[in-house]
Protein backbone atom coordinates (compact mmCIF):
# COMPACT_ATOMS: atom_id res chain seq x y z
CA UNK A 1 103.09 62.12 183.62
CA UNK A 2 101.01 63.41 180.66
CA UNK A 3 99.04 66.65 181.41
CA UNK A 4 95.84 68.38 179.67
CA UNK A 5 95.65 71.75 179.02
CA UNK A 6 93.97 74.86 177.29
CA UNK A 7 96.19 77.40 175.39
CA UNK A 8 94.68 80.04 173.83
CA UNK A 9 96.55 81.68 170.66
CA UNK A 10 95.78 84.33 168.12
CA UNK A 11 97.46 84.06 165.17
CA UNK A 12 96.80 85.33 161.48
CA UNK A 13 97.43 83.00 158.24
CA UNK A 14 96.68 83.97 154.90
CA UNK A 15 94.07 82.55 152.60
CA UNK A 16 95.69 80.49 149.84
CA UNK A 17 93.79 83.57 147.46
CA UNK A 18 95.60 85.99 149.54
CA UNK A 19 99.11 84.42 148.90
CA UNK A 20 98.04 84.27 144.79
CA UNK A 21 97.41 87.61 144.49
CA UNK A 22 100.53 88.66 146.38
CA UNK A 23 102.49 86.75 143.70
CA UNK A 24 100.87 88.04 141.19
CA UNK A 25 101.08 91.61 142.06
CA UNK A 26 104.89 91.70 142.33
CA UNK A 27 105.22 90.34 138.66
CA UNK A 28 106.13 92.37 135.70
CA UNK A 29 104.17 92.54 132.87
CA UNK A 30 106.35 89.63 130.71
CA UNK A 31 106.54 87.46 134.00
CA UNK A 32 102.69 87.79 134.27
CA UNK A 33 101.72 87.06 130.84
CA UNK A 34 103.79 83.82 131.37
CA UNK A 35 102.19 83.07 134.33
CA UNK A 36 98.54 83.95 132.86
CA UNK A 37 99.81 81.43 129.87
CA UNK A 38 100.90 78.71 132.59
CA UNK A 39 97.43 79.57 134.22
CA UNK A 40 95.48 79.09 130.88
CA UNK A 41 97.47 75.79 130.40
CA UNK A 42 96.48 73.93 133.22
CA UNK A 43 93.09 74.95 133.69
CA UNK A 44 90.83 74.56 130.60
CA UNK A 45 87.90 75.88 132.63
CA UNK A 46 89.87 79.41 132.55
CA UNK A 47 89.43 81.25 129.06
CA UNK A 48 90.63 84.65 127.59
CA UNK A 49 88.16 86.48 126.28
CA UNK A 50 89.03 87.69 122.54
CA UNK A 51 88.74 91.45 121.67
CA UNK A 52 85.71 90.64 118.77
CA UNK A 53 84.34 88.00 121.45
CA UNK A 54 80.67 88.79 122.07
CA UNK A 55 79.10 88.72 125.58
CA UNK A 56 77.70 85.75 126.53
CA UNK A 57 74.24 85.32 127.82
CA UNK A 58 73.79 83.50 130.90
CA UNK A 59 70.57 84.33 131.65
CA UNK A 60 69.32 81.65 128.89
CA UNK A 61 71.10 79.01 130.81
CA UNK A 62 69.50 79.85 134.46
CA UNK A 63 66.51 77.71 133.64
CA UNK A 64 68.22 74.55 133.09
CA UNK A 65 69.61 74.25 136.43
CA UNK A 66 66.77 74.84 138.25
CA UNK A 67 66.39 71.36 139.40
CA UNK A 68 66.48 70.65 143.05
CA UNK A 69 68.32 66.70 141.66
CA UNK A 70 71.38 69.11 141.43
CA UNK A 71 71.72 69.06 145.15
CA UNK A 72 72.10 65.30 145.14
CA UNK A 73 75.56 65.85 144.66
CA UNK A 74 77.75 65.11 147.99
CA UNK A 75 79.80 68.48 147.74
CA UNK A 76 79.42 72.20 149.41
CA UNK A 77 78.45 74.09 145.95
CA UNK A 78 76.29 75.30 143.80
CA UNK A 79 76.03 74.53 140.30
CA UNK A 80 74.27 77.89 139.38
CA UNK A 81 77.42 79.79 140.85
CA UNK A 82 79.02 78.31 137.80
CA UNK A 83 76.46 79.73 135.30
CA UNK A 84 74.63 83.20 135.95
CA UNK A 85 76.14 86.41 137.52
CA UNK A 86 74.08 89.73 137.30
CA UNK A 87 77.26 91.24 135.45
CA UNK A 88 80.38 90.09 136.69
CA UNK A 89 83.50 92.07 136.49
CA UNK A 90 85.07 89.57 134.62
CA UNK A 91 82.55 90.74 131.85
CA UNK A 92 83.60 93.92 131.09
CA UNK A 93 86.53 94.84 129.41
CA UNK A 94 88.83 97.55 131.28
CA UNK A 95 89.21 100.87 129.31
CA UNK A 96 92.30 101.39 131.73
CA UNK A 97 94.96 100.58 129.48
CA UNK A 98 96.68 102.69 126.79
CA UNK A 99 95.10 102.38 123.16
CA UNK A 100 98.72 102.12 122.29
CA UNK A 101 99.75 99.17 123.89
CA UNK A 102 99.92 97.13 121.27
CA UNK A 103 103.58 98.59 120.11
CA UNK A 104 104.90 96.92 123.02
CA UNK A 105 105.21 93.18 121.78
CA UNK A 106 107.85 91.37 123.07
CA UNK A 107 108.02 88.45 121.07
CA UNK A 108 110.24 89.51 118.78
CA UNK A 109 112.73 90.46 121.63
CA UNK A 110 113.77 87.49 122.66
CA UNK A 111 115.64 85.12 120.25
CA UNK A 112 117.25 81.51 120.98
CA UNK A 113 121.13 82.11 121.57
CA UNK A 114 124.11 79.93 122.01
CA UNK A 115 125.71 79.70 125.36
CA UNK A 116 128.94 80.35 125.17
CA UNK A 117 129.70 76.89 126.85
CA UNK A 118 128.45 75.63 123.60
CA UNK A 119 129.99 78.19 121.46
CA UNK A 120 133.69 76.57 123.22
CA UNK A 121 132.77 73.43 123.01
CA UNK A 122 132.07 73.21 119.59
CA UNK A 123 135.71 74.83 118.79
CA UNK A 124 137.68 72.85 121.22
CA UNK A 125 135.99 69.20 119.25
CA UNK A 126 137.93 71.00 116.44
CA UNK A 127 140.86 71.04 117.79
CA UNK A 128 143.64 68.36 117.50
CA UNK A 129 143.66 66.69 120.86
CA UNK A 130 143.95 63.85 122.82
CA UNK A 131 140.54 62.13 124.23
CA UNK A 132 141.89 62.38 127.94
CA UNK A 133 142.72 66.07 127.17
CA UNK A 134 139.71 66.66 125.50
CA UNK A 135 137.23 65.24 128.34
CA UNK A 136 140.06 67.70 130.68
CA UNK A 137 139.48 70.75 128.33
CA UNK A 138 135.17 70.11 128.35
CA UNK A 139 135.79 70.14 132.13
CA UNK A 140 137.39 73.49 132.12
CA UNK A 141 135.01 75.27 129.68
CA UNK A 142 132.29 73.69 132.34
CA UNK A 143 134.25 75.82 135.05
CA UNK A 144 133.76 78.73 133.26
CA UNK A 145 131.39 81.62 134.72
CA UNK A 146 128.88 83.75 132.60
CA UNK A 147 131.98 86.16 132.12
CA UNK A 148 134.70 83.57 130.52
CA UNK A 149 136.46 84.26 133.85
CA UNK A 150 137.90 80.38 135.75
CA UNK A 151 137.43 81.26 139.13
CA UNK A 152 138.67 78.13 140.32
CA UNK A 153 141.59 76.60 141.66
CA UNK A 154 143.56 74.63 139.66
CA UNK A 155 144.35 72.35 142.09
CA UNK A 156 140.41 71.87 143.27
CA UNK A 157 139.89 71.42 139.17
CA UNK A 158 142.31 68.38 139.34
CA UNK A 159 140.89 67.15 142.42
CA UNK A 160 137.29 67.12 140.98
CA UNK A 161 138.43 65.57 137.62
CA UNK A 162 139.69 62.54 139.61
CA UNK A 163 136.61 61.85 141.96
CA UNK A 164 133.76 62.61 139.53
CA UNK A 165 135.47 61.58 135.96
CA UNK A 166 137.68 59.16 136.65
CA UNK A 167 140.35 61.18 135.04
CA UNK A 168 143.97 61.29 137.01
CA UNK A 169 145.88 64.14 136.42
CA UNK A 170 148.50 66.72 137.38
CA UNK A 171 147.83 70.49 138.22
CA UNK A 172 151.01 71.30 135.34
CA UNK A 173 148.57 69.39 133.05
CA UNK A 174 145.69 71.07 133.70
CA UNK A 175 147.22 74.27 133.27
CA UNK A 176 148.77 73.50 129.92
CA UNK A 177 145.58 72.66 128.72
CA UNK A 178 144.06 76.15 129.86
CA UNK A 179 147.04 78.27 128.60
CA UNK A 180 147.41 76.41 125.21
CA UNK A 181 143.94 75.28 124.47
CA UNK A 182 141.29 77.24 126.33
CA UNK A 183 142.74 80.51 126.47
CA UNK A 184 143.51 80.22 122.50
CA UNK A 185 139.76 79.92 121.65
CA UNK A 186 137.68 82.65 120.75
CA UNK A 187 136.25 85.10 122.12
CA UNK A 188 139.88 86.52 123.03
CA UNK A 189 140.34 86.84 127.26
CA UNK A 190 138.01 83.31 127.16
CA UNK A 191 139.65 81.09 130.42
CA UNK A 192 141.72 83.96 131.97
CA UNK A 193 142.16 83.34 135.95
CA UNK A 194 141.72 87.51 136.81
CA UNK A 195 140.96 90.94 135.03
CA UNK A 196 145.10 91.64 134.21
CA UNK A 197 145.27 88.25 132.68
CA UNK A 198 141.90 88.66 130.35
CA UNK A 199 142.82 91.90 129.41
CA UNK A 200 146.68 90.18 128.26
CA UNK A 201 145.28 87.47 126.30
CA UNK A 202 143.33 90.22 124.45
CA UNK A 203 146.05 92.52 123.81
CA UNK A 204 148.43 89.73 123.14
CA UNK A 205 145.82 88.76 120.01
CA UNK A 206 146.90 92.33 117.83
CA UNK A 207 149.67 91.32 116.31
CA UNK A 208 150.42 95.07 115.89
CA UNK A 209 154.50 96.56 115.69
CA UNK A 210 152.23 99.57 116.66
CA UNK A 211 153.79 101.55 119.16
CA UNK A 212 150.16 102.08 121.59
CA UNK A 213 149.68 98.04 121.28
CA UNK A 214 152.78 97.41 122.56
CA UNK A 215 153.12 99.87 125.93
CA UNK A 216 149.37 98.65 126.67
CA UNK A 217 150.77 95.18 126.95
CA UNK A 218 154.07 96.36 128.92
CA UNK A 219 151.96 98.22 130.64
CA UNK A 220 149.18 95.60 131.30
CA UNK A 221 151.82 93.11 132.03
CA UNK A 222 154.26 95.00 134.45
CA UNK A 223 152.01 97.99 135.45
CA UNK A 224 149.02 96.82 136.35
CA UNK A 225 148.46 98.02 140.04
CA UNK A 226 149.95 101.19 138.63
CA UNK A 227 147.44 101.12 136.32
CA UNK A 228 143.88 100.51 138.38
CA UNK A 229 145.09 103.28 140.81
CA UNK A 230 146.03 105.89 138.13
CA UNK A 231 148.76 106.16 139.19
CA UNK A 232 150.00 107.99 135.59
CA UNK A 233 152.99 109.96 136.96
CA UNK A 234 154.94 106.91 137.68
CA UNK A 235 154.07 105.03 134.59
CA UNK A 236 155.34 108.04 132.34
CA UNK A 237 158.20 107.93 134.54
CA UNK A 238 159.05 104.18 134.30
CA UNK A 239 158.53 104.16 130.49
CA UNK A 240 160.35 107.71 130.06
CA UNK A 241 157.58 108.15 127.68
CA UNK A 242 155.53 111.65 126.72
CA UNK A 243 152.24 111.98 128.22
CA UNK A 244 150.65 111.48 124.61
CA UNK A 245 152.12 108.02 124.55
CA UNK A 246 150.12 107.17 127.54
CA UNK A 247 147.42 108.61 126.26
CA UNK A 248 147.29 106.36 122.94
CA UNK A 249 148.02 103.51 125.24
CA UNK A 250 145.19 103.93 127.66
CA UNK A 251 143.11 104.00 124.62
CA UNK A 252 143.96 100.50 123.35
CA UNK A 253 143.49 99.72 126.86
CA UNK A 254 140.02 101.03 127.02
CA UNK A 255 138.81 98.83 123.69
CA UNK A 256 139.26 95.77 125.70
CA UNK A 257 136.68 93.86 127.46
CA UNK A 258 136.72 92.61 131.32
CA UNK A 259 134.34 90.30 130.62
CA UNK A 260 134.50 88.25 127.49
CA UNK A 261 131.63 85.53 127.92
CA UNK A 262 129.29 88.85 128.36
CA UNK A 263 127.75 88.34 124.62
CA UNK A 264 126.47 84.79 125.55
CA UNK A 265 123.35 83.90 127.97
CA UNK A 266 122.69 80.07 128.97
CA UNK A 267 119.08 80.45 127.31
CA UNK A 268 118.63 83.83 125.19
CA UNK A 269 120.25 86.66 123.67
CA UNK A 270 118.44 89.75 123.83
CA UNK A 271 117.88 91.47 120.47
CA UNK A 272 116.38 94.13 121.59
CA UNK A 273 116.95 96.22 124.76
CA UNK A 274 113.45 97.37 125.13
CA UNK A 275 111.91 97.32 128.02
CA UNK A 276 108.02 96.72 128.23
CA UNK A 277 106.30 99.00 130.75
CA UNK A 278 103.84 98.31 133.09
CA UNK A 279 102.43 101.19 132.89
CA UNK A 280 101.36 104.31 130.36
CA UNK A 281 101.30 107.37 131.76
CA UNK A 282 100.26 110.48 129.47
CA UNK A 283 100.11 113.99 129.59
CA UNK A 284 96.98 116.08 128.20
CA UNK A 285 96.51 119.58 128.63
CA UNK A 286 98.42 119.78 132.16
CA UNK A 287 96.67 116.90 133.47
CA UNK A 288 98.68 113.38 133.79
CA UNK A 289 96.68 110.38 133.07
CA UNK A 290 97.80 107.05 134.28
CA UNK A 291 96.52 103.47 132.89
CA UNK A 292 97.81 99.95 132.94
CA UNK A 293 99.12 98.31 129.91
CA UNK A 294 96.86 96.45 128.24
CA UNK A 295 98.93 92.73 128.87
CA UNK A 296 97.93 93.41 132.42
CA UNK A 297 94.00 93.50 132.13
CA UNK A 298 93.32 90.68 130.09
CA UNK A 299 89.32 89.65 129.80
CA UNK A 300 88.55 86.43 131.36
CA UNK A 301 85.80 84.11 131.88
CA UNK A 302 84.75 80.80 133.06
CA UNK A 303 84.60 78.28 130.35
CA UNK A 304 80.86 77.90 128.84
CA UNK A 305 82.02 74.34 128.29
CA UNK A 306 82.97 73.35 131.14
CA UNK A 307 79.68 74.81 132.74
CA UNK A 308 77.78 72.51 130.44
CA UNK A 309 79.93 69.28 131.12
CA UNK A 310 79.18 70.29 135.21
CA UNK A 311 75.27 70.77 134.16
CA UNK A 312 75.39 67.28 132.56
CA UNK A 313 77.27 65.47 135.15
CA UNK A 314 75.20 67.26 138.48
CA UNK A 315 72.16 66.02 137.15
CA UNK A 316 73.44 62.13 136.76
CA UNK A 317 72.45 60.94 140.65
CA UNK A 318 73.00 57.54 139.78
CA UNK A 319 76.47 57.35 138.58
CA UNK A 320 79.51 57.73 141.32
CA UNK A 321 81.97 58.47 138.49
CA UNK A 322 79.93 61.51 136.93
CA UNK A 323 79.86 62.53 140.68
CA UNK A 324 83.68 62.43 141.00
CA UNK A 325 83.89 64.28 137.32
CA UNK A 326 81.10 66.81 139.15
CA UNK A 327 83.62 67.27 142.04
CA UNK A 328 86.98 67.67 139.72
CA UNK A 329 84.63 70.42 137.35
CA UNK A 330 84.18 71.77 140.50
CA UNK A 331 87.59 72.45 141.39
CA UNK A 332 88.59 73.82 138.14
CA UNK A 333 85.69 76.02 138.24
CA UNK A 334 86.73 76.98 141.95
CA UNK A 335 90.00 77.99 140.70
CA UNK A 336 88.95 79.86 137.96
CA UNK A 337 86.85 81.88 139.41
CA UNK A 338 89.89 83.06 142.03
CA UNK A 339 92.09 83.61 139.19
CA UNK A 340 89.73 85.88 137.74
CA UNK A 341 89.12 87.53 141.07
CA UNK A 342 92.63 87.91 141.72
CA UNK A 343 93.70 89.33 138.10
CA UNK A 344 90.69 91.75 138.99
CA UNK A 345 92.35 92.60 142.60
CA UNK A 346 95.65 92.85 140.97
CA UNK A 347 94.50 95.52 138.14
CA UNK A 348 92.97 97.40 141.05
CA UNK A 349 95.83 97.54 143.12
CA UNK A 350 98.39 98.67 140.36
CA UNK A 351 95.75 101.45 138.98
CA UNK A 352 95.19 102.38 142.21
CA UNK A 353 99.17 102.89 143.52
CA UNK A 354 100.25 104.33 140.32
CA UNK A 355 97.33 106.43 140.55
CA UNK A 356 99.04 107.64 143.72
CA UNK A 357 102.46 107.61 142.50
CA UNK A 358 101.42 109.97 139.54
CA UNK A 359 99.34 113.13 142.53
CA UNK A 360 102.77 112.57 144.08
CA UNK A 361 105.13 113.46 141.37
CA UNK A 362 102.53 115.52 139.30
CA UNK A 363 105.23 118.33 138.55
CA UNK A 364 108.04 115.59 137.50
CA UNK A 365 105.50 113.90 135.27
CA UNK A 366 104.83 117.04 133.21
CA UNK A 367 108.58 118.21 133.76
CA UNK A 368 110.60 115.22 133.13
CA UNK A 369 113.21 117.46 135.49
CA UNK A 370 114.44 114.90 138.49
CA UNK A 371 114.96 117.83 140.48
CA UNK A 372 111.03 118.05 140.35
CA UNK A 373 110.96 114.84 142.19
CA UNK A 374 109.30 115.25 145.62
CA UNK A 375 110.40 113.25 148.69
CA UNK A 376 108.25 109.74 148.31
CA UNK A 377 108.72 107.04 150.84
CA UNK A 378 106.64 103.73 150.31
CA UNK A 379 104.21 104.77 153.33
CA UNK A 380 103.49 108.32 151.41
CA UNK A 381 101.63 105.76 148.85
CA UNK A 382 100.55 103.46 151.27
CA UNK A 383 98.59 106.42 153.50
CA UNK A 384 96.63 107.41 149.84
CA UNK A 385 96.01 104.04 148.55
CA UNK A 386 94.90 102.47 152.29
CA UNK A 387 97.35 99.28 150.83
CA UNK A 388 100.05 97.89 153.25
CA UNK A 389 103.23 99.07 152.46
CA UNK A 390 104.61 95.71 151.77
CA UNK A 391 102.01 95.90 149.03
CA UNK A 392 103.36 98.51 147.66
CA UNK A 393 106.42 97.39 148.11
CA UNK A 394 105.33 94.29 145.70
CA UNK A 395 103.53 96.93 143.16
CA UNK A 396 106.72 98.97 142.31
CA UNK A 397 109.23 96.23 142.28
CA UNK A 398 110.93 95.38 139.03
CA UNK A 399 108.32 97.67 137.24
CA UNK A 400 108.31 100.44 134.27
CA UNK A 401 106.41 103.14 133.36
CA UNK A 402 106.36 104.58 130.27
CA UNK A 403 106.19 108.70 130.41
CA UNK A 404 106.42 111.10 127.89
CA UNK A 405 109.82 111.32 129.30
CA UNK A 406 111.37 108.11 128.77
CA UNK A 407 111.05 104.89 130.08
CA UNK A 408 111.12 105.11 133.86
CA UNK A 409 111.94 102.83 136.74
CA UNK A 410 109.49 102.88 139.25
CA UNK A 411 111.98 102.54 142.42
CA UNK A 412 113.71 105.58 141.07
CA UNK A 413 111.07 107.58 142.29
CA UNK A 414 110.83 107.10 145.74
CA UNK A 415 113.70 108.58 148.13
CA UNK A 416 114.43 110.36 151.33
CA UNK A 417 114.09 113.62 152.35
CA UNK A 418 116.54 116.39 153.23
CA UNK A 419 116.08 120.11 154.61
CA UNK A 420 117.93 122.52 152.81
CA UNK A 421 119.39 125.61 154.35
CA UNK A 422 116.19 127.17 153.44
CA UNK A 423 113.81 124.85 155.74
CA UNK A 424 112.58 123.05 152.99
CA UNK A 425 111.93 119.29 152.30
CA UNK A 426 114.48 118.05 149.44
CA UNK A 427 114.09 114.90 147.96
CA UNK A 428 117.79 113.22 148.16
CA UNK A 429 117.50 112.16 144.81
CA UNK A 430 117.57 116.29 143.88
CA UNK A 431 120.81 116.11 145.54
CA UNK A 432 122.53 113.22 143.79
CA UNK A 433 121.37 114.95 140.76
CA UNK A 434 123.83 118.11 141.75
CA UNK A 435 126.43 115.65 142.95
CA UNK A 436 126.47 114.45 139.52
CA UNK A 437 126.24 117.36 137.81
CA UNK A 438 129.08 118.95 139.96
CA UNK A 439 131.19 115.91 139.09
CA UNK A 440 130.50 115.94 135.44
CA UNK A 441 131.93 119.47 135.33
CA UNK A 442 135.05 118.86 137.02
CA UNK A 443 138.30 119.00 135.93
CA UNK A 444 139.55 115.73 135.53
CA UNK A 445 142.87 116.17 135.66
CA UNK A 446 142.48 117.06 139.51
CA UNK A 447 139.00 115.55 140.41
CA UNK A 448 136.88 117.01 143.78
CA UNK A 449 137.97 115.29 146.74
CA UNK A 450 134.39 114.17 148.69
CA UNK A 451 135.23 117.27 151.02
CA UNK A 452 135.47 119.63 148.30
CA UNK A 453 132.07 118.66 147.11
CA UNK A 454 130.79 118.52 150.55
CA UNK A 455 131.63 122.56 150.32
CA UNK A 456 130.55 122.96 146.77
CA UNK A 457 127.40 121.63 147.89
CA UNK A 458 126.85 123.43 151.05
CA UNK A 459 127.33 126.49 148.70
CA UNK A 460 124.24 125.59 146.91
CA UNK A 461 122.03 125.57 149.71
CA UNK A 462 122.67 121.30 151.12
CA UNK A 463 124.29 121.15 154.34
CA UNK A 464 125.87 117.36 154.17
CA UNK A 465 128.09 115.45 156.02
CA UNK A 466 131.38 113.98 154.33
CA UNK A 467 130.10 110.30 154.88
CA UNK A 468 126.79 111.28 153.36
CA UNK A 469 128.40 112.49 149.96
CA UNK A 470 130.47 109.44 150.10
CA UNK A 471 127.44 107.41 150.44
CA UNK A 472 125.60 109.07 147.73
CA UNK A 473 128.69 108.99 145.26
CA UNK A 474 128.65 105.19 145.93
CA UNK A 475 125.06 104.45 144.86
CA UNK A 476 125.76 106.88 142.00
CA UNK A 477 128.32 104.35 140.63
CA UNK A 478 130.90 107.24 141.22
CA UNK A 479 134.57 106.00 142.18
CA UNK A 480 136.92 108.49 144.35
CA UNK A 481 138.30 111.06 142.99
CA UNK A 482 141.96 109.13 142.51
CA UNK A 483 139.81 106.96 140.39
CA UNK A 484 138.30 109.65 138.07
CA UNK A 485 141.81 111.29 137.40
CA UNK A 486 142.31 111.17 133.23
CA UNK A 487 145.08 112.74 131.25
């Protein structure tokens, strides 16, 4: 039996404004000058206003709509929304950019590439080959990952070739084709199955009688787990060779690439490494001054045009299809006007966390010392700024600032704190900096051992655990110490 009842909920949803300006905050300068292009694209009634551009006077246009016919028009606005604002924001050009911000143009960083799919195709159609073996060999260079690595199985390969080409064939085949086709094609290592293998087909290429050349490929070939653990003792053994010998080997070793296909990029090869900040950050007189870059506070306005055509069609009463071109004016208009609110909201919001950011880390700033770096936590900025920390979350993600220090990665400011033996607040990224430079000075004949540095450090005043110096030399990008042993 059906039943009626009342159930009261309270829930929360976001506007769809709300949900724009959350993507738009956690996009990088290039991403959002894409997105402001895609923006400017699809709705003509959204303009950027040009740095000669002279203000526009609206007030000369509030007469013309004061007509009550414009009413007659079966929708929820007002056409003189569209035409006069005392002085909106969207007016008046933010001075909180660097005056420097033109250096940073990133359209000459980007270039067209070839893929290195491409770049194997177009050898392997110059090779003398069959047309089954051919379509086989395309297949294979289509298995290929961004690294020239095959990751698949052969036999899967073979399986796959007979279900979606049509082509029957043997896993001997297959392989025949990779060994003596693929893996002959340039770059060298190109269609290896594993790191040993890539780094053999690359060493295999110098046809060298030197003596290094050829105990790096014994030594590749036969010595590989030997190898990757360091363990050098038993390769001078095996070879009854002189330490120097190993030492020229490793060296021909160490020219050698682990991944081959690392030149290439399915769209674009980048020219230049440059990275374009979102944010300037200068230093005057002991005071640190943060702005935005310019490419994040662009002018905008609503189209004068547009306005017009709305003026024109709101005041046809008559016509049903000037009233639907009335309603789809509106909508542009609608959207417009949130766009230009929400590039507003998003200027404020970035000014105003890195704003923040910068009375945090004053001293570092002016320093450029990372031990200067204070203990910052995402809620530190949240609590001065009054944002959600999710917010700022969105802010500092995948963005740059550029200091008189460098370039700097906004995420690399914020870490933990610690209390050193003294009682005071250490930010851990202080401490990796001393793990690092205590590893950098080692001998690395006999590295430290994580509980020798676990006492070094303790020396200098940071009581860690073992686990917590392992931890640390892990996000540092620091192998164990069997790892770091060199001749």
């Amino acid at each position: 039996m059906l039943k009626q009842h009342l159930q009261l909920k309270l829930g929360q949803k976001l506007a769809p404004q709300q949900i724009q300006l959350m993507k738009l905050i956690q996009l990088h300068t290039l991403e959002f000058e894409e997105e402001l292009e895609r923006e400017l694209e699809e709705n003509p009634a959204l303009e950027i206003v040009k740095e000669d551009s002279k203000e526009d006077d609206y007030s000369s246009l509030e007469d013309a709509y004061q007509d009550e016919g414009t009413s007659s028009i079966e929708t929820d606005f007002d056409v003189n929304e569209y035409i006069y604002d005392d002085e909106p924001s969207y007016k008046t050009a933010s001075s909180n950019y660097s005056p420097d911000d033109e250096e940073f143009d990133n359209e000459s960083l980007l270039t067209e590439g070839q893929s290195l799919y491409d770049y194997l195709l177009e050898q392997i159609h110059l090779v003398n080959i069959s047309d089954e073996d051919e379509k086989i060999a395309e297949y294979l260079i289509g298995n290929l990952d961004t690294d020239g690595y095959l990751r698949r199985e052969i036999k899967a390969i073979v399986d796959d070739l007979a279900f979606s080409q049509g082509i029957y064939t043997t896993k001997e085949k297959v392989e025949d084709i990779l060994e003596n086709y693929i893996q002959k094609l340039d770059p060298p290592g190109v269609g290896a199955r594993g790191l040993q293998e890539c780094l053999l087909l690359q060493i295999e290429k110098k046809v060298s009688s030197d003596k290094a050349v050829s105990l790096a490929a014994n030594i590749l070939r036969h010595q590989f787990d030997a190898l990757t653990n360091k363990h050098y003792n038993k390769i001078i053994q095996k070879y009854d060779i002189e330490e120097d010998d190993l030492k020229d080997a490793l060296d021909e070793i160490s020219k050698l690439s682990p991944k081959v296909g690392g030149n290439f990029d399915t769209q674009t090869i980048t020219i230049n490494q440059e990275i374009i900040p979102d944010f300037v950050i200068q230093v005057k007189d002991g005071v640190v001054i943060p702005m935005l870059n310019s490419k994040n506070a662009p002018t905008l306005r609503v189209s004068e045009e547009y306005k017009d055509i709305l003026t024109t069609y709101s005041h046809d009463k008559n016509s049903s299809e000037h009233k639907q071109a009335a309603l789809f004016i509106k909508q542009k208009l609608d959207a417009a006007k949130w766009y230009i609110d929400a590039i507003n909201q998003r200027q404020n919001t970035l000014l105003q966390t890195i704003t923040a950011i910068v009375k945090f880390q004053k001293d570092y700033f002016i320093t450029g010392d990372e031990k200067s770096l204070k203990p910052m936590i995402l809620k530190d900025v949240a609590d001065i700024t009054g944002f959600d920390i999710s917010t700022i979350s969105r802010v500092v993600k995948s963005k740059y600032a550029d200091t008189p220090n460098g370039i700097v990665y906004l995420k690399d400011l914020f870490s933990d704190s610690l209390t050193n033996d003294d009682g005071e607040e250490v930010s851990t990224k202080e401490i990796k900096t001393h793990l690092q430079e205590v590893i950098g000075k080692e001998n690395k004949r006999k590295p430290l051992t994580d509980d020798a540095l676990v006492v070094i450090l303790k020396e200098q005043g940071y009581n860690i655990a073992r686990r917590t110096i392992a931890k640390y030399r892990e996000q540092l990008n620091i192998p164990v110490a069997r790892l770091r042993k060199e001749l």
